[in-house]
PDB file of N, CA and C in Angstrom:
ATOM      1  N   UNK A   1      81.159 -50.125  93.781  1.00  0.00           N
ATOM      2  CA  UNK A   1      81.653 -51.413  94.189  1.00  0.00           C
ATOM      3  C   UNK A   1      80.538 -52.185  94.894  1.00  0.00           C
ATOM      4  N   UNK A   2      80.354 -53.615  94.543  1.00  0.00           N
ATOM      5  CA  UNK A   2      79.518 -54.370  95.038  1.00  0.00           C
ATOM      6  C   UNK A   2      79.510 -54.638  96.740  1.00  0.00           C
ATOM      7  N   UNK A   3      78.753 -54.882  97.515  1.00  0.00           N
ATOM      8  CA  UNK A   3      78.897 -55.449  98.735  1.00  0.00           C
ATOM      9  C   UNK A   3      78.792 -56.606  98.801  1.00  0.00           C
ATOM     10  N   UNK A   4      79.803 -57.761  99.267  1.00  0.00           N
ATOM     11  CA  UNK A   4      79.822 -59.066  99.539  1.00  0.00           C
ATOM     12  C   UNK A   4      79.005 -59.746 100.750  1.00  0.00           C
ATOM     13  N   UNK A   5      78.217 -59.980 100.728  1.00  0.00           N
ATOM     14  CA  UNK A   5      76.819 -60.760 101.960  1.00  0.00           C
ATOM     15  C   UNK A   5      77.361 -62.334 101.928  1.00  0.00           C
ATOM     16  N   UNK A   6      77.869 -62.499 103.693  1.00  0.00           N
ATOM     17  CA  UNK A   6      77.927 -64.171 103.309  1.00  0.00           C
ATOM     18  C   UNK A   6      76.435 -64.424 103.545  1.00  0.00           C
ATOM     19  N   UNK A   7      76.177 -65.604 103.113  1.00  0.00           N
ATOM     20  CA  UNK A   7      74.541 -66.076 103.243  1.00  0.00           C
ATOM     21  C   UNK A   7      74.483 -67.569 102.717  1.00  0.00           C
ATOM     22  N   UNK A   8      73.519 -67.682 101.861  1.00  0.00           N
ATOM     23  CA  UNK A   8      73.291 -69.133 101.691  1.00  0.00           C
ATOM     24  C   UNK A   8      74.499 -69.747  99.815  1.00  0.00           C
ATOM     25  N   UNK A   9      73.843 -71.184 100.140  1.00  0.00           N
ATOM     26  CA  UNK A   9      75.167 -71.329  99.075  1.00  0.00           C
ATOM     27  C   UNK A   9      74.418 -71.522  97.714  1.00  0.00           C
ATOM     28  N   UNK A  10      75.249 -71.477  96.497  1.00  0.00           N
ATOM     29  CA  UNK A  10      74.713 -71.882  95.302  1.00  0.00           C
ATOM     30  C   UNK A  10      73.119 -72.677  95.338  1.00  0.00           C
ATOM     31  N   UNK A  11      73.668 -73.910  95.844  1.00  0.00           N
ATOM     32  CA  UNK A  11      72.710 -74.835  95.877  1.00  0.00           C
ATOM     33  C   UNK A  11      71.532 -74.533  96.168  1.00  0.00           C
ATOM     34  N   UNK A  12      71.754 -73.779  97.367  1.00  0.00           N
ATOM     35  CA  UNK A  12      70.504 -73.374  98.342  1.00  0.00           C
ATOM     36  C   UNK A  12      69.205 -72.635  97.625  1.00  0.00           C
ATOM     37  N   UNK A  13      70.314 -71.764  96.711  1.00  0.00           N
ATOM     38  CA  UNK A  13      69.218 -70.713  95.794  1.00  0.00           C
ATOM     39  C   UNK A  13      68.846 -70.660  95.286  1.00  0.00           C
ATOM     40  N   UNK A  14      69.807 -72.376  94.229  1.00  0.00           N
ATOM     41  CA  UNK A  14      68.926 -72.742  92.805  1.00  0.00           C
ATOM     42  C   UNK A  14      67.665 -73.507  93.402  1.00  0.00           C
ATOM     43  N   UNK A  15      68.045 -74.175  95.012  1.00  0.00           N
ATOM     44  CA  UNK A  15      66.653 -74.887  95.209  1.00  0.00           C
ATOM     45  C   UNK A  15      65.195 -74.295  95.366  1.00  0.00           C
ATOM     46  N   UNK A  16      65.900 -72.912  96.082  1.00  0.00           N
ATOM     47  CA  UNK A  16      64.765 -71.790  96.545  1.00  0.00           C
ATOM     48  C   UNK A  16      64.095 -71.359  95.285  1.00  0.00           C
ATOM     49  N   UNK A  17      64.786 -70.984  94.128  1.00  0.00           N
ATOM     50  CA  UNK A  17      64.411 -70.355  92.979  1.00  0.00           C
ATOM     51  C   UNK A  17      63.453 -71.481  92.191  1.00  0.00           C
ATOM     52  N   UNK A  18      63.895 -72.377  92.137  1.00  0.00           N
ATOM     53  CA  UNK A  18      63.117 -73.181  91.067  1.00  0.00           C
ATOM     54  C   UNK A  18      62.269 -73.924  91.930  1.00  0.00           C
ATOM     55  N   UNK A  19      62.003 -73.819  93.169  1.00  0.00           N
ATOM     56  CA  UNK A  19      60.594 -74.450  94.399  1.00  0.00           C
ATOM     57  C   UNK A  19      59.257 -73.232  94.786  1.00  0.00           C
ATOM     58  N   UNK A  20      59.962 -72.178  94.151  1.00  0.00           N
ATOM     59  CA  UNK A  20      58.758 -70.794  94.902  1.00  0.00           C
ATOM     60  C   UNK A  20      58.420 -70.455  93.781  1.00  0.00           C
ATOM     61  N   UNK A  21      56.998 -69.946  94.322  1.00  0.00           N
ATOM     62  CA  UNK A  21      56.113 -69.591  92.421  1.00  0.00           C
ATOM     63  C   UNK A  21      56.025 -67.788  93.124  1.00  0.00           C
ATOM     64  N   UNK A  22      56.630 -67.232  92.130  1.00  0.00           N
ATOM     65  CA  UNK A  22      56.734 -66.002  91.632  1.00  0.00           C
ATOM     66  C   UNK A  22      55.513 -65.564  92.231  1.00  0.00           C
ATOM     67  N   UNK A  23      55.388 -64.211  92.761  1.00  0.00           N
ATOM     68  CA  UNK A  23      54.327 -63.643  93.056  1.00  0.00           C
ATOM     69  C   UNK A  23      53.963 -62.229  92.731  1.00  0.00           C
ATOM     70  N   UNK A  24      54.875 -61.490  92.934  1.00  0.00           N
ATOM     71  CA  UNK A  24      54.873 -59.891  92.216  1.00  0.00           C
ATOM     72  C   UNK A  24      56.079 -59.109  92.464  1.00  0.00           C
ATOM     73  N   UNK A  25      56.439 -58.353  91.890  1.00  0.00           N
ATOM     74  CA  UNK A  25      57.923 -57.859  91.370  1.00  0.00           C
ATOM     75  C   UNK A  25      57.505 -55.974  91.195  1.00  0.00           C
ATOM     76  N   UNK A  26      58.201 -55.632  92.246  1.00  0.00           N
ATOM     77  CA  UNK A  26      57.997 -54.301  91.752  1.00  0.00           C
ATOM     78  C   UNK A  26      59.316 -53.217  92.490  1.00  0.00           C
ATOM     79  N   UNK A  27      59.942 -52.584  91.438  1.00  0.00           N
ATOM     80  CA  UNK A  27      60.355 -51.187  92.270  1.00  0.00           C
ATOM     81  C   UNK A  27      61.962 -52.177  92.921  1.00  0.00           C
ATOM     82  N   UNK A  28      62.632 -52.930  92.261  1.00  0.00           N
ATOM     83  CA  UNK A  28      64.046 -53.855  92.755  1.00  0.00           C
ATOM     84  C   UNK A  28      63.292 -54.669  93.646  1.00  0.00           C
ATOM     85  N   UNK A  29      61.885 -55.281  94.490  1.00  0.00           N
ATOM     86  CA  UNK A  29      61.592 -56.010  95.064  1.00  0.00           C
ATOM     87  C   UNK A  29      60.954 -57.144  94.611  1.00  0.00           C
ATOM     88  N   UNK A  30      61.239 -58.099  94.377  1.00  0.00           N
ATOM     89  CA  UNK A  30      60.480 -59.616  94.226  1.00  0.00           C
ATOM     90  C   UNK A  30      60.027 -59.979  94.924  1.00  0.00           C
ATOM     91  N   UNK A  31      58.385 -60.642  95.078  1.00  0.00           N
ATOM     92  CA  UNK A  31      58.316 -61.562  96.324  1.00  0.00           C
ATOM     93  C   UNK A  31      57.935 -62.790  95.821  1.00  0.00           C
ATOM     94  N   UNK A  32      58.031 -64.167  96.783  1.00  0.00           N
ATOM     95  CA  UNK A  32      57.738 -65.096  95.794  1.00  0.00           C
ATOM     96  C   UNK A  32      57.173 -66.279  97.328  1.00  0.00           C
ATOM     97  N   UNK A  33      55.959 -67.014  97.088  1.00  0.00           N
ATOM     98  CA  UNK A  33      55.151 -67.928  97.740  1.00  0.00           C
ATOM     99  C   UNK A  33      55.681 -69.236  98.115  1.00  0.00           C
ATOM    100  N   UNK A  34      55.594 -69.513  99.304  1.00  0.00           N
ATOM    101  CA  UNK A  34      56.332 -71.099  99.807  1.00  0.00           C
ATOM    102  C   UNK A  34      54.897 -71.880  99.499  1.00  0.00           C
ATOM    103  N   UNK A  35      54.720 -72.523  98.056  1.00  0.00           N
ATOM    104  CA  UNK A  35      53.392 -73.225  98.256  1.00  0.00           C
ATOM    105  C   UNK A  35      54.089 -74.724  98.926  1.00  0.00           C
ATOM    106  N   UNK A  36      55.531 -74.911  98.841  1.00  0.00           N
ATOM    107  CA  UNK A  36      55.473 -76.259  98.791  1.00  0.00           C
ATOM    108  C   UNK A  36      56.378 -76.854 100.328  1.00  0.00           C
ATOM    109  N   UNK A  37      56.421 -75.982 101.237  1.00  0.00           N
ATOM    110  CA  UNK A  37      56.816 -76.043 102.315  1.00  0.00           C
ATOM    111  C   UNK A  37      58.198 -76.294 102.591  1.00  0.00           C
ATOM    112  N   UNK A  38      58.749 -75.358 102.061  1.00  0.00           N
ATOM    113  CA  UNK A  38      60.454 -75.625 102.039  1.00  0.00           C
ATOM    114  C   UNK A  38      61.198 -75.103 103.165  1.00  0.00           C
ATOM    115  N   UNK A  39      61.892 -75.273 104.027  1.00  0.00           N
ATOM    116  CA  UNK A  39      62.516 -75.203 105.619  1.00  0.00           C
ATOM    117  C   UNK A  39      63.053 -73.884 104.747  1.00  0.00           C
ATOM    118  N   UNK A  40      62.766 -72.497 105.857  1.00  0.00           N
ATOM    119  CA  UNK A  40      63.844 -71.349 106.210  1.00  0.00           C
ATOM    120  C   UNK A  40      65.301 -72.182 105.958  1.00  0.00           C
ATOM    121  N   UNK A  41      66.407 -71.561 105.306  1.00  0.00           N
ATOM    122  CA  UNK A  41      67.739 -71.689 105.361  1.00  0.00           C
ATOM    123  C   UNK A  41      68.089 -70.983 106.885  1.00  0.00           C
ATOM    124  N   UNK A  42      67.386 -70.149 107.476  1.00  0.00           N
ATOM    125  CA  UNK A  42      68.006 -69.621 108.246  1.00  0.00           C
ATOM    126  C   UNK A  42      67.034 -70.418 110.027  1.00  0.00           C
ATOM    127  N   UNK A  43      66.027 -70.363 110.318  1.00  0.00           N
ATOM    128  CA  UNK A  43      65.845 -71.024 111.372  1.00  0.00           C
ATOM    129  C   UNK A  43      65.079 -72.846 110.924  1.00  0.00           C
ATOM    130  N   UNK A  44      64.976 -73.470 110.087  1.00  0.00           N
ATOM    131  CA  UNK A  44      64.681 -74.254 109.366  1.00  0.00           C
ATOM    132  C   UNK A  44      63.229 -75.160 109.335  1.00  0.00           C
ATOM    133  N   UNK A  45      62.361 -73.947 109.831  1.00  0.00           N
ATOM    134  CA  UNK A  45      61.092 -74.372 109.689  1.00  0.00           C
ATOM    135  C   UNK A  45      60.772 -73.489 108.615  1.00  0.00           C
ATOM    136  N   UNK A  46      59.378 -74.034 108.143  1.00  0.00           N
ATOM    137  CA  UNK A  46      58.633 -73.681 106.641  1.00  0.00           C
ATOM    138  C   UNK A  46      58.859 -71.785 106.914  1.00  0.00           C
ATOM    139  N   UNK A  47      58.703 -71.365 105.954  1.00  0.00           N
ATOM    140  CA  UNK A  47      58.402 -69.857 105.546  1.00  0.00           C
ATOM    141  C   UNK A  47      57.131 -69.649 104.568  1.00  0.00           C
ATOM    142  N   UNK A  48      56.980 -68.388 104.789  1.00  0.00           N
ATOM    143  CA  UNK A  48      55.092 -67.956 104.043  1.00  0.00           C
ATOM    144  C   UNK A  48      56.082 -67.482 102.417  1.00  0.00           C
ATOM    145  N   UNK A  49      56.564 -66.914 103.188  1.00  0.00           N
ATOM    146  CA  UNK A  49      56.766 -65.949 101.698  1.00  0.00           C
ATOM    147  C   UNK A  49      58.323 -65.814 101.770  1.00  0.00           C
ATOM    148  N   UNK A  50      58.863 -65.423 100.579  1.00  0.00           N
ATOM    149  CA  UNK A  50      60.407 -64.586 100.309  1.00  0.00           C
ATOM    150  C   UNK A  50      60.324 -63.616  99.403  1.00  0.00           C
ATOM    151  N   UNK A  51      60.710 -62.679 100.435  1.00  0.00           N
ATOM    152  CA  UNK A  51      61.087 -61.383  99.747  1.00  0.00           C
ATOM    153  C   UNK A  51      62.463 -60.983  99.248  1.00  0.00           C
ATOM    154  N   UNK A  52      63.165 -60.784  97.900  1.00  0.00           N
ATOM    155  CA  UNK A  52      64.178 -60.512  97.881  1.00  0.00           C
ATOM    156  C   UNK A  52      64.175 -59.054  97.340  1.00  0.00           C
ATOM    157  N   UNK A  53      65.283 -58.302  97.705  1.00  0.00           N
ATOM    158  CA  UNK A  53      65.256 -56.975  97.660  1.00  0.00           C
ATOM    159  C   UNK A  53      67.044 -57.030  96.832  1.00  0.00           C
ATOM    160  N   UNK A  54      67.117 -56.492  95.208  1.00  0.00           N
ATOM    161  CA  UNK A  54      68.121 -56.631  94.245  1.00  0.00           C
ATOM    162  C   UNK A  54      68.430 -54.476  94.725  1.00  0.00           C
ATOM    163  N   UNK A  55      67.762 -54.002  94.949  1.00  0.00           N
ATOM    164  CA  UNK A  55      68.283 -52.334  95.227  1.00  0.00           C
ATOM    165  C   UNK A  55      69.027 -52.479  96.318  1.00  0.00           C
ATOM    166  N   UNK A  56      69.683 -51.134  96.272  1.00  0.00           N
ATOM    167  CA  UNK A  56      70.894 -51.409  97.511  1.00  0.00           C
ATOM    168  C   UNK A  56      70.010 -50.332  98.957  1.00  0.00           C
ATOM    169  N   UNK A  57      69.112 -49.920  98.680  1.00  0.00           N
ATOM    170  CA  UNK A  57      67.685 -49.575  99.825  1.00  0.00           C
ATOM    171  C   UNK A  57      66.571 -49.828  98.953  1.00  0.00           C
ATOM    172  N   UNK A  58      65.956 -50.150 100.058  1.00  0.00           N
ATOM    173  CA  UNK A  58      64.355 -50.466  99.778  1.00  0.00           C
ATOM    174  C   UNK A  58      63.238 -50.565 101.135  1.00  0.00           C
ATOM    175  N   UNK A  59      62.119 -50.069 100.505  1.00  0.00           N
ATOM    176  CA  UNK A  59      61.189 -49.837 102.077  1.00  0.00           C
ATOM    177  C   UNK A  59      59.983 -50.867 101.571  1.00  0.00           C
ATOM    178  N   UNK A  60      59.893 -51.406 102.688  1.00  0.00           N
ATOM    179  CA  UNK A  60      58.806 -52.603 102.706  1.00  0.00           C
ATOM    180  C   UNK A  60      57.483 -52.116 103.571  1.00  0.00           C
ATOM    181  N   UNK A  61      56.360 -51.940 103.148  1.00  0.00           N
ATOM    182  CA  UNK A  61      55.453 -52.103 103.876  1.00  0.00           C
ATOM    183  C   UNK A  61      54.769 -53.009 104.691  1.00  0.00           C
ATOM    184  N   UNK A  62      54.622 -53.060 105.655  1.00  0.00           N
ATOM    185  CA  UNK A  62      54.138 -54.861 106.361  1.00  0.00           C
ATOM    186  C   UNK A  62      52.587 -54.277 106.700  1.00  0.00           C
ATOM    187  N   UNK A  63      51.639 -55.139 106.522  1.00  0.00           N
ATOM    188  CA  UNK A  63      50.363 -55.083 106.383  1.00  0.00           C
ATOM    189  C   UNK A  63      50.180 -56.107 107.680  1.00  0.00           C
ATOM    190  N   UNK A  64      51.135 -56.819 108.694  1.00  0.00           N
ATOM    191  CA  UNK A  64      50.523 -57.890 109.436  1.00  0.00           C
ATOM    192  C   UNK A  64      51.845 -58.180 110.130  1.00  0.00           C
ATOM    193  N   UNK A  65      52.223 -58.450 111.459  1.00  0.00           N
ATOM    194  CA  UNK A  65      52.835 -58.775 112.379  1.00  0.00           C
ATOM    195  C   UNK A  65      53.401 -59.972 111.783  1.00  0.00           C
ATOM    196  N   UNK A  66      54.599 -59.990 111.066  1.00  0.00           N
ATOM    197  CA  UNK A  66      56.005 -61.312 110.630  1.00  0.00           C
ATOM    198  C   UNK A  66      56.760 -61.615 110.988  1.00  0.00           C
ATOM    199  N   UNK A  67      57.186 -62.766 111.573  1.00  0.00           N
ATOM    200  CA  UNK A  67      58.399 -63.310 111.945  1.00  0.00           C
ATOM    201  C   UNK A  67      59.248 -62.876 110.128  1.00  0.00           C
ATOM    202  N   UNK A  68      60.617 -62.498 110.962  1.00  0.00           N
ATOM    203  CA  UNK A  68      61.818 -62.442 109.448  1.00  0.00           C
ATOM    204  C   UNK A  68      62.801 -62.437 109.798  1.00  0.00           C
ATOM    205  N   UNK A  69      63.378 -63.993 108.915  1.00  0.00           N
ATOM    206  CA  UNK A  69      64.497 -64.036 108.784  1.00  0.00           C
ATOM    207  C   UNK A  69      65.606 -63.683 107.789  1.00  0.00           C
ATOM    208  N   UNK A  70      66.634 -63.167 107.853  1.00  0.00           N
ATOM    209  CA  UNK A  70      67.370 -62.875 107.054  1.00  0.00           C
ATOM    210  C   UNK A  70      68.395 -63.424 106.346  1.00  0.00           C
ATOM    211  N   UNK A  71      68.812 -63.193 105.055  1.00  0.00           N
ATOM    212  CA  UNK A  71      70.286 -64.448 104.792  1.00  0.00           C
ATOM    213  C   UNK A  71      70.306 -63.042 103.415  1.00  0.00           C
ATOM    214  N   UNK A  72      71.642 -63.255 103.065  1.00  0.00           N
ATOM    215  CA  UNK A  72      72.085 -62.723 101.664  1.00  0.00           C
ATOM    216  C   UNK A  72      72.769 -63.984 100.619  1.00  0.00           C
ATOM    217  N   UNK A  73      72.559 -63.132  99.083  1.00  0.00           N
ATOM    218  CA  UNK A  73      73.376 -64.109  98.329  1.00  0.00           C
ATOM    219  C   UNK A  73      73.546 -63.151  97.271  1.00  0.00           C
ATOM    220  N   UNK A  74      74.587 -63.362  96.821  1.00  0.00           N
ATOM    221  CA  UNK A  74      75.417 -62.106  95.735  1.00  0.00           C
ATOM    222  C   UNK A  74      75.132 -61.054  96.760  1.00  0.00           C
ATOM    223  N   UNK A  75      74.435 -60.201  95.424  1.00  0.00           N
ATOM    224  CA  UNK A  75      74.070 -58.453  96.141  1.00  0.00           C
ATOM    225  C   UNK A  75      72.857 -58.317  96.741  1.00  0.00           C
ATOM    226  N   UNK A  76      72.014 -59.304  96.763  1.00  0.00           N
ATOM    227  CA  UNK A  76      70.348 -59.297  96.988  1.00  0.00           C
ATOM    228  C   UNK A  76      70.258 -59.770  98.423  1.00  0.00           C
ATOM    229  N   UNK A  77      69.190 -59.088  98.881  1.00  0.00           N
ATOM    230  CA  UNK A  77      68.794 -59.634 100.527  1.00  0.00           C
ATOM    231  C   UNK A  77      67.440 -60.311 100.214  1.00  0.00           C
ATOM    232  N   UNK A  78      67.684 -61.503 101.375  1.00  0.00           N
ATOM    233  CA  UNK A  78      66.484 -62.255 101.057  1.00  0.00           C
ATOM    234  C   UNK A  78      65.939 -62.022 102.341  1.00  0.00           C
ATOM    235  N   UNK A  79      64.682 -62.071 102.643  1.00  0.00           N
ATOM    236  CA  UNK A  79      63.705 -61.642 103.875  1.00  0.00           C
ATOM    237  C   UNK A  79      62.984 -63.017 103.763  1.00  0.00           C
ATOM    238  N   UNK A  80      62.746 -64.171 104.491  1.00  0.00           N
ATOM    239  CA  UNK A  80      61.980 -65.086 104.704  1.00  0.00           C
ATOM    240  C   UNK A  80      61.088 -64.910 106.100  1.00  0.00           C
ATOM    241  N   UNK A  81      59.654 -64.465 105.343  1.00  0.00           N
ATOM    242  CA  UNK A  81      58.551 -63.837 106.643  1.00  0.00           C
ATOM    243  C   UNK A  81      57.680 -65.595 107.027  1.00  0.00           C
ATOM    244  N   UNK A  82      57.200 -65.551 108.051  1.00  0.00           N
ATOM    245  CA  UNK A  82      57.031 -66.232 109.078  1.00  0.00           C
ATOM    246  C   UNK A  82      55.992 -65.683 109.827  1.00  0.00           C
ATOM    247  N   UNK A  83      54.683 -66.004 109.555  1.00  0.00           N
ATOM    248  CA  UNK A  83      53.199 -65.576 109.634  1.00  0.00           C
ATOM    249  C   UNK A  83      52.764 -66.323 110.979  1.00  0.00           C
ATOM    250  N   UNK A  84      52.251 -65.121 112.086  1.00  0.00           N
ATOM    251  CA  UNK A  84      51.759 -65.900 113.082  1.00  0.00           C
ATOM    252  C   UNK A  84      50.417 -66.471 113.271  1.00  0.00           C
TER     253      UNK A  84
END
């Protein structure tokens, strides 16, 4: 059975999806580049990157001290990191 995440809405995701350029995909993890400065859904300043994670666990390596915010939509968690 699926888990239901409230989070962001339709709109929000087709905007996120079709504004971020794809970056690398591996192992149920996507990540994808804010080239064009689109406000966090969740604290609503710009974000570096989005990570979405489609597995129901997944381990992230962090290479550098990130602000992250969190939101869900369907089954996927989205991680919006925030570079100091």
């Amino acid at each position: 059975m699926a888990r239901e995440y409230c989070g962001m809405d339709e709109a929000t995701y087709d905007h996120l999806m079709s504004s971020l350029t794809p970056s690398e995909a591996v192992d149920g993890v996507t990540s994808y580049r804010n080239t064009v400065a689109i406000a966090c859904p969740a604290c609503e300043t710009p974000f570096d990157d989005l990570v979405v994670c489609a597995e129901e666990y997944s381990s992230l390596e962090l290479s550098m001290l990130l602000d992250i915010c969190v939101t869900g939509f369907g089954d996927e968690i989205f991680l919006f990191t925030h570079k100091h």
